[in-house]
PDB file of N, CA and C in Angstrom:
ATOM      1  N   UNK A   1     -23.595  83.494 -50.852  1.00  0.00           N
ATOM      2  CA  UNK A   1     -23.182  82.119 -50.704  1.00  0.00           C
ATOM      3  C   UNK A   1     -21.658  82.088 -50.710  1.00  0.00           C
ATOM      4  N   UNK A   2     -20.908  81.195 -49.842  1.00  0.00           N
ATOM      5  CA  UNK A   2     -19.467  81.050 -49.774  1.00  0.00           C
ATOM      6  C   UNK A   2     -19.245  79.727 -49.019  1.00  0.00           C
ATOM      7  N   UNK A   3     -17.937  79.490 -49.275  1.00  0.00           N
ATOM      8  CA  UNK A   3     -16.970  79.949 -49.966  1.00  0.00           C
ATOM      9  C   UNK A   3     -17.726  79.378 -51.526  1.00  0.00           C
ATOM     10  N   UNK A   4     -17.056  79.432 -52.386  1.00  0.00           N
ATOM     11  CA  UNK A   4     -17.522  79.277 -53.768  1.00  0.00           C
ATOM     12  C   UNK A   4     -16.420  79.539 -54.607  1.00  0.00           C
ATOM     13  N   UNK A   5     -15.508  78.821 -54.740  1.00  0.00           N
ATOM     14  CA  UNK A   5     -15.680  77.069 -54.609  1.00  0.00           C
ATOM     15  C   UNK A   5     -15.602  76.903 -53.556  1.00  0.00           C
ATOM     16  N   UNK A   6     -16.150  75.022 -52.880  1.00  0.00           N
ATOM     17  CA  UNK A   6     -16.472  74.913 -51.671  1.00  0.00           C
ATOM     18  C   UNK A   6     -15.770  73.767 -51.320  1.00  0.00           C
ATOM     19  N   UNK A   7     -15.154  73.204 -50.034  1.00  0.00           N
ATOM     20  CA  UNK A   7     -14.579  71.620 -49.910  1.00  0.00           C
ATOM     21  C   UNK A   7     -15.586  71.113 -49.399  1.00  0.00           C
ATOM     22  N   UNK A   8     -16.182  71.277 -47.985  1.00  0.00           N
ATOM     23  CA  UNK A   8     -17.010  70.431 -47.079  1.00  0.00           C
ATOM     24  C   UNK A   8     -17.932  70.847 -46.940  1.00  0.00           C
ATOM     25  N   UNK A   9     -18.132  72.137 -46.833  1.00  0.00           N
ATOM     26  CA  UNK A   9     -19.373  73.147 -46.974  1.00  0.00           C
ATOM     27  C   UNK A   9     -19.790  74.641 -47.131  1.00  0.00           C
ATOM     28  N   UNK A  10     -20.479  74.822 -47.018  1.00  0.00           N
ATOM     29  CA  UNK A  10     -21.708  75.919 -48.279  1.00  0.00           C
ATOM     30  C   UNK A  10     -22.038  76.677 -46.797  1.00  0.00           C
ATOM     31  N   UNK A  11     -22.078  78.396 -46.950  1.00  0.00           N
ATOM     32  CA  UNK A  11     -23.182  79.040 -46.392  1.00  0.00           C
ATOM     33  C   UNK A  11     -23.566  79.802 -47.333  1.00  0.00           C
ATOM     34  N   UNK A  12     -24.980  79.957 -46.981  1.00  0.00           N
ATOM     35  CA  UNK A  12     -26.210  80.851 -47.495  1.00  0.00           C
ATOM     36  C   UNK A  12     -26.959  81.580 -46.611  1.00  0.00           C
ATOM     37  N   UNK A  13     -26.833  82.987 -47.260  1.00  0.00           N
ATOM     38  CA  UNK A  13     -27.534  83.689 -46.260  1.00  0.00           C
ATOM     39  C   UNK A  13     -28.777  84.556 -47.073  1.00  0.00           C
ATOM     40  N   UNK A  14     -29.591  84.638 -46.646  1.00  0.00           N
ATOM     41  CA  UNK A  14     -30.968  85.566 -47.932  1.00  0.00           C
ATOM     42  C   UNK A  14     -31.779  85.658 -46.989  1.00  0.00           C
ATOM     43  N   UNK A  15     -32.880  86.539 -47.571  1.00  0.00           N
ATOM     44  CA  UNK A  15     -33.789  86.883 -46.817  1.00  0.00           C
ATOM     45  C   UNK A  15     -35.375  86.320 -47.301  1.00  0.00           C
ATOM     46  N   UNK A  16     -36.276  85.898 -46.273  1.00  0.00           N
ATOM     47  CA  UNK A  16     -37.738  84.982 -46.737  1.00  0.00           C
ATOM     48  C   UNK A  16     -38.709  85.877 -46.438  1.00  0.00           C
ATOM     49  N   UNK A  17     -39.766  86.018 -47.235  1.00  0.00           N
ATOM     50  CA  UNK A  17     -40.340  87.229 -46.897  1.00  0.00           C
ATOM     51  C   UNK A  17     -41.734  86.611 -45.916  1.00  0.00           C
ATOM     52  N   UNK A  18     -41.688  85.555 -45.830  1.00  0.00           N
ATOM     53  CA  UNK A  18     -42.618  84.719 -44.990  1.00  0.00           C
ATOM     54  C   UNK A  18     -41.983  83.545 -44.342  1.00  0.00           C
ATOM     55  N   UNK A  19     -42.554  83.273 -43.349  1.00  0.00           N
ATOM     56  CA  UNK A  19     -41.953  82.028 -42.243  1.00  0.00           C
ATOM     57  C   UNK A  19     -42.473  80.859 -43.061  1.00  0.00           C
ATOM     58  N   UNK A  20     -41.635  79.748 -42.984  1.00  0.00           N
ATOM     59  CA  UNK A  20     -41.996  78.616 -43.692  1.00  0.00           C
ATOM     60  C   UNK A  20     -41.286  77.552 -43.461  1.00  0.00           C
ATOM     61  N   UNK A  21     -41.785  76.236 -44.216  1.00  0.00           N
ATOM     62  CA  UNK A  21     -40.642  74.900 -44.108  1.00  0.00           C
ATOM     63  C   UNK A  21     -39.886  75.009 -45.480  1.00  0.00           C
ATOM     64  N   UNK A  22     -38.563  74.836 -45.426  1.00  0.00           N
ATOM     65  CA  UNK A  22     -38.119  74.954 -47.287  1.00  0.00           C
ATOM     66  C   UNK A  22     -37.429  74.264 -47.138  1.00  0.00           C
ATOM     67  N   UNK A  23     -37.266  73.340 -48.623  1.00  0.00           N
ATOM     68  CA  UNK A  23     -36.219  71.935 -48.487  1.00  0.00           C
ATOM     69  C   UNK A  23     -35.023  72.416 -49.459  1.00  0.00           C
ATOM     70  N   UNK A  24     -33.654  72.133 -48.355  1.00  0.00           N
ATOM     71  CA  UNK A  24     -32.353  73.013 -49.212  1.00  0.00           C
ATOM     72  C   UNK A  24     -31.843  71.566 -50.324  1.00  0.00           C
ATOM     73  N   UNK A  25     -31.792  71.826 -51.731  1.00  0.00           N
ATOM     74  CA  UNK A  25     -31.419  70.702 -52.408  1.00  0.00           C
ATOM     75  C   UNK A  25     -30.362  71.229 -53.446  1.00  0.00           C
ATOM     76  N   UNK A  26     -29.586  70.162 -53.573  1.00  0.00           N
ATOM     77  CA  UNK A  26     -28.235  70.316 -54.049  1.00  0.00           C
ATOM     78  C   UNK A  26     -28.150  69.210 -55.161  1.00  0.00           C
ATOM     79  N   UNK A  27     -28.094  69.354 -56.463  1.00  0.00           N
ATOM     80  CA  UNK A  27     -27.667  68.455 -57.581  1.00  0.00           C
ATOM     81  C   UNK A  27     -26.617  68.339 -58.424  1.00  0.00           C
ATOM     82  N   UNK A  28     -26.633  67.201 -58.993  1.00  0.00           N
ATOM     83  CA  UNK A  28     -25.468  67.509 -59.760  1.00  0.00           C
ATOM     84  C   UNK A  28     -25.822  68.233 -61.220  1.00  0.00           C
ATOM     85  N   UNK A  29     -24.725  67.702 -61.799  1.00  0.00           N
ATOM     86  CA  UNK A  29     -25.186  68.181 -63.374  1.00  0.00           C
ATOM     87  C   UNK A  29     -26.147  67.217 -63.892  1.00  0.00           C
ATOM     88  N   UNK A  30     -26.218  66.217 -63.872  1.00  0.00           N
ATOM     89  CA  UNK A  30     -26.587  65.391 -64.575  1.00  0.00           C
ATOM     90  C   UNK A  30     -28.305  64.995 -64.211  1.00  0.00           C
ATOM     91  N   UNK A  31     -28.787  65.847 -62.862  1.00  0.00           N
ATOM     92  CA  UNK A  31     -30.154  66.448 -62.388  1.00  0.00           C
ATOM     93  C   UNK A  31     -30.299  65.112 -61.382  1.00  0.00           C
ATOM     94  N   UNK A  32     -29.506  64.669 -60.701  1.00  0.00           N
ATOM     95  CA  UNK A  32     -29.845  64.009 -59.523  1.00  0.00           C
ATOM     96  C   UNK A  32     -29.197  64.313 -57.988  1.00  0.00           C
ATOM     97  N   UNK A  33     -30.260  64.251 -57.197  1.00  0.00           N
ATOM     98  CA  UNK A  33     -30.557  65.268 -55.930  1.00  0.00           C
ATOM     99  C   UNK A  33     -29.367  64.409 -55.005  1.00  0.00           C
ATOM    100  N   UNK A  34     -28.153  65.377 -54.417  1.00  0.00           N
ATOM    101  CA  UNK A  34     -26.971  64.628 -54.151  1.00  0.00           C
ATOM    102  C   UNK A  34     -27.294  64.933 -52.665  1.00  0.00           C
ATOM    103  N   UNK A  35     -27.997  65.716 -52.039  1.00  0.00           N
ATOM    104  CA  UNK A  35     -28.383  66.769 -50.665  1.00  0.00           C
ATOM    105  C   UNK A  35     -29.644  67.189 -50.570  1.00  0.00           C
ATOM    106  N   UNK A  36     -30.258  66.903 -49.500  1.00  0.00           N
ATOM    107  CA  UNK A  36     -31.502  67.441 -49.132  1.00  0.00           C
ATOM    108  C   UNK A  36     -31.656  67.473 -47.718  1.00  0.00           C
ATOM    109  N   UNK A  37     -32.497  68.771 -47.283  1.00  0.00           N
ATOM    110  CA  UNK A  37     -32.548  68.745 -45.755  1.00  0.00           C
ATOM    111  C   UNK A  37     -33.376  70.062 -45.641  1.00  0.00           C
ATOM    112  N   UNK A  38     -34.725  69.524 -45.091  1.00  0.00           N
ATOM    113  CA  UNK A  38     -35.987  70.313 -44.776  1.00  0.00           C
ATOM    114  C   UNK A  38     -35.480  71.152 -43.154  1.00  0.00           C
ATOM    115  N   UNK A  39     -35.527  72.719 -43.621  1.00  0.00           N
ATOM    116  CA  UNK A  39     -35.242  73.460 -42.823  1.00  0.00           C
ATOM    117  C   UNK A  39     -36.559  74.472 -42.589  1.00  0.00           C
ATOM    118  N   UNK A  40     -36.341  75.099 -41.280  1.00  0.00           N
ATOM    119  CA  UNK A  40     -37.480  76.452 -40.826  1.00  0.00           C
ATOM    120  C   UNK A  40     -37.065  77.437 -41.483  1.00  0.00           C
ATOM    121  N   UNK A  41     -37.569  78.370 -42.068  1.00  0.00           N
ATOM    122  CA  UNK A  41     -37.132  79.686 -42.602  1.00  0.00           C
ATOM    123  C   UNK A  41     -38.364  80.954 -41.487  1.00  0.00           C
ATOM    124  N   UNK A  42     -37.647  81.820 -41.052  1.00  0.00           N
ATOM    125  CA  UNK A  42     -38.237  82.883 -40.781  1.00  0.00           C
ATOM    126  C   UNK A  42     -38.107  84.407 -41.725  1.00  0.00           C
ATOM    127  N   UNK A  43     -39.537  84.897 -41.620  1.00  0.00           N
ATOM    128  CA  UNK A  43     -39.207  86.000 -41.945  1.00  0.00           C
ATOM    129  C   UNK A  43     -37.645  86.884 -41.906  1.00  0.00           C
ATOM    130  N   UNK A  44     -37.713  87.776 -43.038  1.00  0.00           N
ATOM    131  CA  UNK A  44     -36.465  88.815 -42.650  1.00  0.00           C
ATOM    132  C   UNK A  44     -34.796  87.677 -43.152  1.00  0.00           C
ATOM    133  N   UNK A  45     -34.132  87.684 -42.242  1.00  0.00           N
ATOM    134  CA  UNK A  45     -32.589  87.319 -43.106  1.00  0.00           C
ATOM    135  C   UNK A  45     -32.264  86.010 -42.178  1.00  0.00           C
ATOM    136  N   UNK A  46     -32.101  85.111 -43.120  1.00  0.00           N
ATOM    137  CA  UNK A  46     -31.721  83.423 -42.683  1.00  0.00           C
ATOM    138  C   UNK A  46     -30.527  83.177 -42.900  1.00  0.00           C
ATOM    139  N   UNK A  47     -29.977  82.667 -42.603  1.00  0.00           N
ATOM    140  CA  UNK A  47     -28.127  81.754 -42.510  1.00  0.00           C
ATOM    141  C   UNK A  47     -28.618  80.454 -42.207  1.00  0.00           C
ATOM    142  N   UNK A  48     -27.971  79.821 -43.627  1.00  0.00           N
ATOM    143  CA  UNK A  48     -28.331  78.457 -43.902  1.00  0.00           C
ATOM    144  C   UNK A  48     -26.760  77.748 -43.817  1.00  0.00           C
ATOM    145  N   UNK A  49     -26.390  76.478 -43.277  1.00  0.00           N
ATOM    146  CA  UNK A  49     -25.254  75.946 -43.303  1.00  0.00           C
ATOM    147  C   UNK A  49     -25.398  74.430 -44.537  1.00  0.00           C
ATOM    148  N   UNK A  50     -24.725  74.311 -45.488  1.00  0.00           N
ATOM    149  CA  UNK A  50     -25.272  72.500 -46.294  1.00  0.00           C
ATOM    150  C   UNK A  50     -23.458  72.427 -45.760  1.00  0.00           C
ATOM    151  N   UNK A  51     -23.711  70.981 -44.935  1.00  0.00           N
ATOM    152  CA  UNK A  51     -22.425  70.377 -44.825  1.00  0.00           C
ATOM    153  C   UNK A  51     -22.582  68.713 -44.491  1.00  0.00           C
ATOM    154  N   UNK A  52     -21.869  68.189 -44.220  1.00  0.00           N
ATOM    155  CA  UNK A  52     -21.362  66.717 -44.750  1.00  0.00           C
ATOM    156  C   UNK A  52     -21.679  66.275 -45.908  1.00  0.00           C
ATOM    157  N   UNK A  53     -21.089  67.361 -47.214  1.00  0.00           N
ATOM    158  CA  UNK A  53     -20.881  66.938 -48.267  1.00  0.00           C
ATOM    159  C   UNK A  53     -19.316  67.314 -49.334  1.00  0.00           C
ATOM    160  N   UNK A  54     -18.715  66.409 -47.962  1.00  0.00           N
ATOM    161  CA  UNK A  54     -17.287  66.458 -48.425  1.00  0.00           C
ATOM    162  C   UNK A  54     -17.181  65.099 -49.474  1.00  0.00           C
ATOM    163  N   UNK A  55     -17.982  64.263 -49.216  1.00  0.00           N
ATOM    164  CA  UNK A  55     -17.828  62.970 -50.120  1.00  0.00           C
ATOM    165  C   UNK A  55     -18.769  63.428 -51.608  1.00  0.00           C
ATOM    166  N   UNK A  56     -18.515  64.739 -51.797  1.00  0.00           N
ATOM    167  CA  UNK A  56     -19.083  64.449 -53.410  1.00  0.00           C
ATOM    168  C   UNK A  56     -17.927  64.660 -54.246  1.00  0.00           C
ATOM    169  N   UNK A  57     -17.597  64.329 -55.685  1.00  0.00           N
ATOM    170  CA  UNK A  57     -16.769  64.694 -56.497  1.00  0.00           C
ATOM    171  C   UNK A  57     -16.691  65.796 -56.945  1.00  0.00           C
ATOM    172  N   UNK A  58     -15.312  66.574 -57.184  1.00  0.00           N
ATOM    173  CA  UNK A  58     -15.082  68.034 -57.403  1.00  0.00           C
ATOM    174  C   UNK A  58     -16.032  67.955 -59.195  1.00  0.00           C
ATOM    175  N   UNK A  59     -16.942  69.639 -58.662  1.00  0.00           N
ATOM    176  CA  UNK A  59     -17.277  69.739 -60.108  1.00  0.00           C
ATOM    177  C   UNK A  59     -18.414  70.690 -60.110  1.00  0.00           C
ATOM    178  N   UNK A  60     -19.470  70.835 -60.860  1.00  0.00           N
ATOM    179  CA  UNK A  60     -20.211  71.953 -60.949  1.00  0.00           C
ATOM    180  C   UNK A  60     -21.774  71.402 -60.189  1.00  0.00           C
ATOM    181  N   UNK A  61     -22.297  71.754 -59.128  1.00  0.00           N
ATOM    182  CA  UNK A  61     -24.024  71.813 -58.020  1.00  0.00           C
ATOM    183  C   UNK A  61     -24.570  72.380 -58.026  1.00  0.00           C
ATOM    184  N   UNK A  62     -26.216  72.546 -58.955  1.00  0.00           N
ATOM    185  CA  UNK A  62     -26.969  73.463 -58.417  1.00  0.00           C
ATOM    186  C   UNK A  62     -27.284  73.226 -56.814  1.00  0.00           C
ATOM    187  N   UNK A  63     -27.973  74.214 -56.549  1.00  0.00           N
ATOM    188  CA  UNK A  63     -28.398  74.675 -55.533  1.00  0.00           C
ATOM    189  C   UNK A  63     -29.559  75.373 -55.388  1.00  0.00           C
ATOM    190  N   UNK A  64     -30.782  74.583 -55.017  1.00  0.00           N
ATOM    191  CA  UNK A  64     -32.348  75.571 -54.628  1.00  0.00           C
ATOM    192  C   UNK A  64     -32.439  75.079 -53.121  1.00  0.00           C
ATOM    193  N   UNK A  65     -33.147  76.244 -52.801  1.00  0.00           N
ATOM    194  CA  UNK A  65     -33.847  76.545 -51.579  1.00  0.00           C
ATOM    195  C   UNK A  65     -35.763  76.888 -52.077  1.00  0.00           C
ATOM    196  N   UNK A  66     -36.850  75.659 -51.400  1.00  0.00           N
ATOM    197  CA  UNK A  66     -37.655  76.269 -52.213  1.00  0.00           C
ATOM    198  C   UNK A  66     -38.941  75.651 -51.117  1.00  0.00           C
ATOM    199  N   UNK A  67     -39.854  76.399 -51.100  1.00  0.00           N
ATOM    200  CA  UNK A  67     -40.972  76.306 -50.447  1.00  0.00           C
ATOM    201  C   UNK A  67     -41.600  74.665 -50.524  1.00  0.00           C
ATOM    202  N   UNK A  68     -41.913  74.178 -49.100  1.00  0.00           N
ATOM    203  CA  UNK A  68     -42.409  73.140 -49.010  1.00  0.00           C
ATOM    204  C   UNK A  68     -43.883  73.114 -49.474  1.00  0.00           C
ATOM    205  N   UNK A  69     -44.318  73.839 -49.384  1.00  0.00           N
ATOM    206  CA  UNK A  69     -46.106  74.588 -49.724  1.00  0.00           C
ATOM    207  C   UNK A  69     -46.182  74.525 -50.862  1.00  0.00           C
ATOM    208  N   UNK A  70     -45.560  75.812 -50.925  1.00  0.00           N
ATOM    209  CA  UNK A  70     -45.866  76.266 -52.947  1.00  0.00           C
ATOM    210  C   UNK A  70     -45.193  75.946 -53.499  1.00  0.00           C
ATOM    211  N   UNK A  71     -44.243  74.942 -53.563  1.00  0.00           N
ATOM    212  CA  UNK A  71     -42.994  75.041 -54.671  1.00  0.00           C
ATOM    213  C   UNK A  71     -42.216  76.172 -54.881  1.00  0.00           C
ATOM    214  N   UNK A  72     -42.334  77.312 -54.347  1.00  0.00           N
ATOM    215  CA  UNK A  72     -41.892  78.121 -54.875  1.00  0.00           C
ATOM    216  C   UNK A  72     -40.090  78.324 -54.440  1.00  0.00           C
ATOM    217  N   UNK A  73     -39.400  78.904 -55.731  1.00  0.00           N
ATOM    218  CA  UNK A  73     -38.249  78.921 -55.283  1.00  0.00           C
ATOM    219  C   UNK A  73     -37.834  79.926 -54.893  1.00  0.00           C
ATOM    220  N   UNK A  74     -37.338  79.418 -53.458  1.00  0.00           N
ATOM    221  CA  UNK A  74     -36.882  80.866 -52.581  1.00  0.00           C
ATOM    222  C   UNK A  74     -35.050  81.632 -52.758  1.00  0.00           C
ATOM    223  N   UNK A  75     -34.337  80.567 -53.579  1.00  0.00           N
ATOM    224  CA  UNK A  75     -32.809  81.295 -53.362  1.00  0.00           C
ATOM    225  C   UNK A  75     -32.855  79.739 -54.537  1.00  0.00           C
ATOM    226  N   UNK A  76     -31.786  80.105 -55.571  1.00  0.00           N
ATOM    227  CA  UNK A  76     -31.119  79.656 -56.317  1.00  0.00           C
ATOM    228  C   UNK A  76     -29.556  80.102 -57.115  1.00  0.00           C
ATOM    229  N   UNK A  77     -28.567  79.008 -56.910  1.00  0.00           N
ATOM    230  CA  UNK A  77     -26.937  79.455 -57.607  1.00  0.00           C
ATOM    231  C   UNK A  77     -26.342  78.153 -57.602  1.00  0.00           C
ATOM    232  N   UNK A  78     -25.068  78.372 -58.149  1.00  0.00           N
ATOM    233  CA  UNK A  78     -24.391  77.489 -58.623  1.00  0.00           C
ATOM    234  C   UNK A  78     -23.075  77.229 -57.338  1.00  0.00           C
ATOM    235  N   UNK A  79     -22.827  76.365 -57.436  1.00  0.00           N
ATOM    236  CA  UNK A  79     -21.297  75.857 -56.663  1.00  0.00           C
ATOM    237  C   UNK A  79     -20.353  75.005 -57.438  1.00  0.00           C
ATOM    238  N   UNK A  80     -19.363  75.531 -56.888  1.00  0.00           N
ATOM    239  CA  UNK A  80     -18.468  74.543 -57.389  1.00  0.00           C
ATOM    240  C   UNK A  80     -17.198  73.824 -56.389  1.00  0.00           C
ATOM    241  N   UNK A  81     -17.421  72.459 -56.458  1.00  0.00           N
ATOM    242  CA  UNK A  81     -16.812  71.486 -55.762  1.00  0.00           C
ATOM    243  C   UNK A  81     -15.314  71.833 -56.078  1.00  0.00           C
ATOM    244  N   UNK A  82     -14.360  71.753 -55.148  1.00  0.00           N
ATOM    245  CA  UNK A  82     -13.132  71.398 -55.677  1.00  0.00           C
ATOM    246  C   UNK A  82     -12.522  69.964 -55.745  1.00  0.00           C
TER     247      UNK A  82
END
């Protein structure tokens, strides 16, 4: 994931070991969902872009990537806003 810290936006790159729908979500600290956006994942190695989120306040975002199906979480880390 980069840059990290981030101004406008985030890449992520990982690998899914199955093709799927996964919803990329971004929170704050305080556990409310500031970003969301249901993406395709294919097998093997994905490059994910989260951007037009220059209007959040500098500070600390989780970050999951996680199966529309199973819940399951596919990529999780931290960011930080400047």
């Amino acid at each position: 994931m980069y840059p990290n810290p981030f101004v406008d936006q985030i890449h992520i790159e990982f690998a899914a070991n199955f093709n799927t729908t996964a919803s990329v979500l971004m929170y704050s600290l305080n556990g409310s969902v500031v970003y969301q956006k249901n993406i395709s994942l294919y097998t093997g190695n994905n490059s994910i872009t989260i951007d037009n989120i220059n209007n959040l306040i500098s500070g600390v975002y989780a970050i999951k990537i996680v199966d529309v199906k199973s819940k399951q979480t596919m990529f999780q880390s931290k960011a930080i806003k400047k």
